[in-house]
C-alpha atoms as a PDB file:
ATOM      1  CA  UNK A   1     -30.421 -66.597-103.416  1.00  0.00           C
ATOM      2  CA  UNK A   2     -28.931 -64.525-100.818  1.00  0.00           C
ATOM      3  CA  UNK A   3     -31.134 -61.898 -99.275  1.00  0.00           C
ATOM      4  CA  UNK A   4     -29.862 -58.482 -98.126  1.00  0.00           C
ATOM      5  CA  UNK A   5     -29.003 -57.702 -94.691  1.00  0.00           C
ATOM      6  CA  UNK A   6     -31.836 -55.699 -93.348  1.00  0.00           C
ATOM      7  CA  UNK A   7     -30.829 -53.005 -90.751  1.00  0.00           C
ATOM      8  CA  UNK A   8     -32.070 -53.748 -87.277  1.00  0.00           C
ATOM      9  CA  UNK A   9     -34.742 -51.108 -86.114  1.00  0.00           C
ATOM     10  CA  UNK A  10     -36.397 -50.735 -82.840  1.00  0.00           C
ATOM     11  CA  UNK A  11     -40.202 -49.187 -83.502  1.00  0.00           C
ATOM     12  CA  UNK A  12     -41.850 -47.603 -80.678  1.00  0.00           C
ATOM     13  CA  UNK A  13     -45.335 -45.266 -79.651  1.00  0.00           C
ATOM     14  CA  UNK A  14     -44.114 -42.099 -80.120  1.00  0.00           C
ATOM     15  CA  UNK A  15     -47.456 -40.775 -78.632  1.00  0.00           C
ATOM     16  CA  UNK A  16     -46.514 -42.647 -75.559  1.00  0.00           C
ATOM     17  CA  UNK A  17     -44.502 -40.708 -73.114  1.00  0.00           C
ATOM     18  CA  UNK A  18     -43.025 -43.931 -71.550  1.00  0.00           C
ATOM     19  CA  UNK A  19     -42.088 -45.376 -75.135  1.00  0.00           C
ATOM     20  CA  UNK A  20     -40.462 -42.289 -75.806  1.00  0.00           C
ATOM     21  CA  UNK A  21     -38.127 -41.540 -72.474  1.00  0.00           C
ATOM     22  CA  UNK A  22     -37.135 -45.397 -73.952  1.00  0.00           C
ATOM     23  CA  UNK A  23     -35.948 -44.091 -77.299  1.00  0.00           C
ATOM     24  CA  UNK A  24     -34.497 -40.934 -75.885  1.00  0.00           C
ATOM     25  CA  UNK A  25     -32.468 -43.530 -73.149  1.00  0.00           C
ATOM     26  CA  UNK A  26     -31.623 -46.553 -76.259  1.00  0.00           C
ATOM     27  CA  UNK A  27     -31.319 -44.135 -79.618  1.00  0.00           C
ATOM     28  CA  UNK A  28     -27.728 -43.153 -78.909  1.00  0.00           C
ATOM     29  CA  UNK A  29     -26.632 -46.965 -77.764  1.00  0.00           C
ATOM     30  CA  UNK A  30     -28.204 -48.225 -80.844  1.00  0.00           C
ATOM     31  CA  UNK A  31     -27.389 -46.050 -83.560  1.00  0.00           C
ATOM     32  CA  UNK A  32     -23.921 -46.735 -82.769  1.00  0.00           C
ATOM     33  CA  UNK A  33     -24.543 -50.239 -83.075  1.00  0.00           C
ATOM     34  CA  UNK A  34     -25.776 -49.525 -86.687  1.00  0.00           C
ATOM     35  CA  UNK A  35     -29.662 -49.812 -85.504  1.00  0.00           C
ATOM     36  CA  UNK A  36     -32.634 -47.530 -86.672  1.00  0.00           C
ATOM     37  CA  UNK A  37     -34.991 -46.289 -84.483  1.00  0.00           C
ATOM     38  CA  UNK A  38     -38.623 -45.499 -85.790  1.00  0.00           C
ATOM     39  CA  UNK A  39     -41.839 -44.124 -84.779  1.00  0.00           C
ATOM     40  CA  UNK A  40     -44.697 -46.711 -85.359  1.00  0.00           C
ATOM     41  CA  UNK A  41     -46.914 -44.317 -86.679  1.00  0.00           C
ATOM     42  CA  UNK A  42     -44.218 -42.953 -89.326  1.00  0.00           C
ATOM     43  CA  UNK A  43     -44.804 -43.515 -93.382  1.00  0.00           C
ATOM     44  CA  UNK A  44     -45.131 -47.277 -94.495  1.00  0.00           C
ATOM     45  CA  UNK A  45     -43.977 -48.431 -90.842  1.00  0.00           C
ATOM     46  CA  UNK A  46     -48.076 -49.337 -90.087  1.00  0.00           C
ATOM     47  CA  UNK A  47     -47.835 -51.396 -93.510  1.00  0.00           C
ATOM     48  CA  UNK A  48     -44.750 -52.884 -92.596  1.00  0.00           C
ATOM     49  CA  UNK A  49     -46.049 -53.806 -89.114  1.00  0.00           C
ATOM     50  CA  UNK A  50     -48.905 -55.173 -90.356  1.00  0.00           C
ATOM     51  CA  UNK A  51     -51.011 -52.611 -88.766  1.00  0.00           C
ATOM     52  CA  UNK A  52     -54.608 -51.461 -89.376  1.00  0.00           C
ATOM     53  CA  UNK A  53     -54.441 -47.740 -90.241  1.00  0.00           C
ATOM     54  CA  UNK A  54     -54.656 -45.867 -86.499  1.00  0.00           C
ATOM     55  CA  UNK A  55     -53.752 -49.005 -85.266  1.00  0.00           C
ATOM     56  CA  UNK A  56     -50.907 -48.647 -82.129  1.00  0.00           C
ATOM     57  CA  UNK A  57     -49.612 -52.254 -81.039  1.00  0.00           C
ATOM     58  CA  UNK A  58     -49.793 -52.999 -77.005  1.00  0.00           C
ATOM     59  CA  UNK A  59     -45.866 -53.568 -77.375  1.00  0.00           C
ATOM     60  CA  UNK A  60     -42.941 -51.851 -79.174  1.00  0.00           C
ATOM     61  CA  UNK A  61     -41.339 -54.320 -81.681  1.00  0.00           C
ATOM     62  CA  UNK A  62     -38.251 -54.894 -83.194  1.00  0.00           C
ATOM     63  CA  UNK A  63     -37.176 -56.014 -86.945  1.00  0.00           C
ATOM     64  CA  UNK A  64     -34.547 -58.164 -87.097  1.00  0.00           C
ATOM     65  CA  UNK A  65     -31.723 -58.413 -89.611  1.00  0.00           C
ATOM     66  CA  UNK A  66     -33.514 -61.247 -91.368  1.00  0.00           C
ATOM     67  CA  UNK A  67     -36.169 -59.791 -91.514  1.00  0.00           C
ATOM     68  CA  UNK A  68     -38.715 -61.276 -88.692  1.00  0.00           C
ATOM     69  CA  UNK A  69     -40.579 -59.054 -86.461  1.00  0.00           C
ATOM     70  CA  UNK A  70     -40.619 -59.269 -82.742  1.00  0.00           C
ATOM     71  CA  UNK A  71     -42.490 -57.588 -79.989  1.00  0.00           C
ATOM     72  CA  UNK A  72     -42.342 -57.004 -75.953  1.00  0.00           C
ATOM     73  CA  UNK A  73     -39.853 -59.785 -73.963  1.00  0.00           C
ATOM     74  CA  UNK A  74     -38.681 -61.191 -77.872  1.00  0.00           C
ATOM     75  CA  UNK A  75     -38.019 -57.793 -78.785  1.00  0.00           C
ATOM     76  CA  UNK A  76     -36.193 -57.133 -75.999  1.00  0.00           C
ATOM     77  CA  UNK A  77     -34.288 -60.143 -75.824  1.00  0.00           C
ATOM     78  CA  UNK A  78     -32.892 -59.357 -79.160  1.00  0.00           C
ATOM     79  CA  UNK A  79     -31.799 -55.566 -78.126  1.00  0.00           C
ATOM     80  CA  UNK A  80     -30.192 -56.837 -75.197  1.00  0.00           C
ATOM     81  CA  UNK A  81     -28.050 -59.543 -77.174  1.00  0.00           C
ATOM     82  CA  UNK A  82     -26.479 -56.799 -79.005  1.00  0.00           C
ATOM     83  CA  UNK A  83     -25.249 -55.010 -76.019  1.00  0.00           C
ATOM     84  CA  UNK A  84     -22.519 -56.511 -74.535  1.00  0.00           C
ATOM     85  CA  UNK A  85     -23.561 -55.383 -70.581  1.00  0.00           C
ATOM     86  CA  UNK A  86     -27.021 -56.340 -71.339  1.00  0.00           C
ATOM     87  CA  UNK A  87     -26.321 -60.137 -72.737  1.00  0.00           C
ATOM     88  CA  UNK A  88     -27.283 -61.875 -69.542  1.00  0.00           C
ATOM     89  CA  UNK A  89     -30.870 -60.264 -69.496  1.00  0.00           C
ATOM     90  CA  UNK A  90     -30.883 -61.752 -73.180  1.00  0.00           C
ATOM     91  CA  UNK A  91     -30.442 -65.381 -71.221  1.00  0.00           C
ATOM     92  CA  UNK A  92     -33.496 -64.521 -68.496  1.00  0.00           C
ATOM     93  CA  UNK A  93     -35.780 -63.867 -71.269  1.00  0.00           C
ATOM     94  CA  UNK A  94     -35.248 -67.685 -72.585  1.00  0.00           C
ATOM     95  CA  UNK A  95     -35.143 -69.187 -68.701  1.00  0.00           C
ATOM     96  CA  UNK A  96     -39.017 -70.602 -68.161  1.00  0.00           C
ATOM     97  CA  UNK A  97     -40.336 -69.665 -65.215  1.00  0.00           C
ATOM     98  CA  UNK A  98     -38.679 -66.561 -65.889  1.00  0.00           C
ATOM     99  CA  UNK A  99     -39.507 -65.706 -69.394  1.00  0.00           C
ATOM    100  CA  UNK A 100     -43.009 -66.021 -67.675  1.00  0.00           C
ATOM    101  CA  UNK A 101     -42.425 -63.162 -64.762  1.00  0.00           C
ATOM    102  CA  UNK A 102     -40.662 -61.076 -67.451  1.00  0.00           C
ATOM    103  CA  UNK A 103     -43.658 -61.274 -69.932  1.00  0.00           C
ATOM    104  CA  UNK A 104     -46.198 -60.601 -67.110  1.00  0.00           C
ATOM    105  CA  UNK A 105     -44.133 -57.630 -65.979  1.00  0.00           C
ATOM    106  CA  UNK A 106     -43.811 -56.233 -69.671  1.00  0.00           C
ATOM    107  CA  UNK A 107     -47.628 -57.076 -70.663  1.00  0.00           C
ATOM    108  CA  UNK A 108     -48.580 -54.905 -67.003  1.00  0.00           C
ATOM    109  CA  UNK A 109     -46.260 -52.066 -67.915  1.00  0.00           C
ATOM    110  CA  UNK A 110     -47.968 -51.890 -71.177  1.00  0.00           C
ATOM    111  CA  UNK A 111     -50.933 -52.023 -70.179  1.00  0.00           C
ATOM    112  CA  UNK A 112     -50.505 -48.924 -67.520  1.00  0.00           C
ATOM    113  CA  UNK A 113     -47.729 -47.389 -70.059  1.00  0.00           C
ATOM    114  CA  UNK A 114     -50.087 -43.703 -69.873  1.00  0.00           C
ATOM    115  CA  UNK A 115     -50.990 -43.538 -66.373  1.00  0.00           C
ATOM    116  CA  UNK A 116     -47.305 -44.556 -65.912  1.00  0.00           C
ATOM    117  CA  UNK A 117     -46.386 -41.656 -68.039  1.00  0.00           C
ATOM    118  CA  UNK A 118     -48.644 -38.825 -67.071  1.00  0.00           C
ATOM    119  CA  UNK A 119     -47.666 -40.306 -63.270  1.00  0.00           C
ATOM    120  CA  UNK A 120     -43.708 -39.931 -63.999  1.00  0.00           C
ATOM    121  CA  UNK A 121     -44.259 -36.457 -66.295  1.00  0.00           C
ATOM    122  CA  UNK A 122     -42.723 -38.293 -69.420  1.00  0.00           C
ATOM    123  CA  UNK A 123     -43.403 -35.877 -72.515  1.00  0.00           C
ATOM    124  CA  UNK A 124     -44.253 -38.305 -75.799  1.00  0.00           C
ATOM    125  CA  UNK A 125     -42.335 -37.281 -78.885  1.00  0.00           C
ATOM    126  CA  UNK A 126     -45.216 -36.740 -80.235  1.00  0.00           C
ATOM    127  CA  UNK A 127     -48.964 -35.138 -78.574  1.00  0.00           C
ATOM    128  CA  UNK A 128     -52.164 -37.483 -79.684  1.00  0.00           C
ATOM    129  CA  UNK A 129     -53.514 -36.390 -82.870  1.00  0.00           C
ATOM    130  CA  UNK A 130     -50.728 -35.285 -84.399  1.00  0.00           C
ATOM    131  CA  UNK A 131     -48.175 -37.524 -86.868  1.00  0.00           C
ATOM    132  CA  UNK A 132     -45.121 -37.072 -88.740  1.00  0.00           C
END
């Protein structure tokens, strides 16, 4: 049995101003690509994520068209094979040695993603406290 093609969609904190100057830079790209781009904290996407209720992941993921979740370098890997100027940073993120800096870069941003924010005056879609 054939399963349905599952539309791609990028998830991402909107209560992270960092996250969100990302969607507001990749939403136009993707959507004409056919992608989705959600807020982690919208209905059923915690659930989906496998989330705890309240629960924000360290890294934005990424849902495949078969289905699989990815976060971080995967997730990025897999956005950047589906735009054609952005293919060879696809191939760095399987390159060892490489893969390594990338993840180590990515797990650093994350981890400094609000003082990065408040430092760089990036506005989150949406303040703490408040969801869809």
């Amino acid at each position: 049995m054939q399963t349905p093609d599952i539309t791609p969609t990028i998830y991402y904190d909107s209560h992270c101003g960092l996250c969100s100057a990302g969607r507001r830079r990749l939403e136009r790209i993707m959507l004409r690509r056919g992608w989705k781009v959600v807020a982690m904290d919208d209905p059923g996407v915690p659930e989906l994520l496998g989330l705890e209720p309240g629960e924000t992941p360290g890294e934005n993921k990424v849902r495949t068209t078969d289905g699989r979740i990815l976060g971080g370098v995967d997730a990025y890997g897999y956005i950047w094979r589906h735009v054609w100027w952005a293919v060879p940073l696809s191939w760095l993120t399987r390159v060892p040695g490489i893969r390594q800096v990338m993840i180590l870069i990515y797990q650093t941003i994350a981890k400094h993603r609000n003082r990065i924010s408040a430092t760089c005056g990036l506005r989150p879609d949406r303040p703490m406290g408040k969801s869809s």
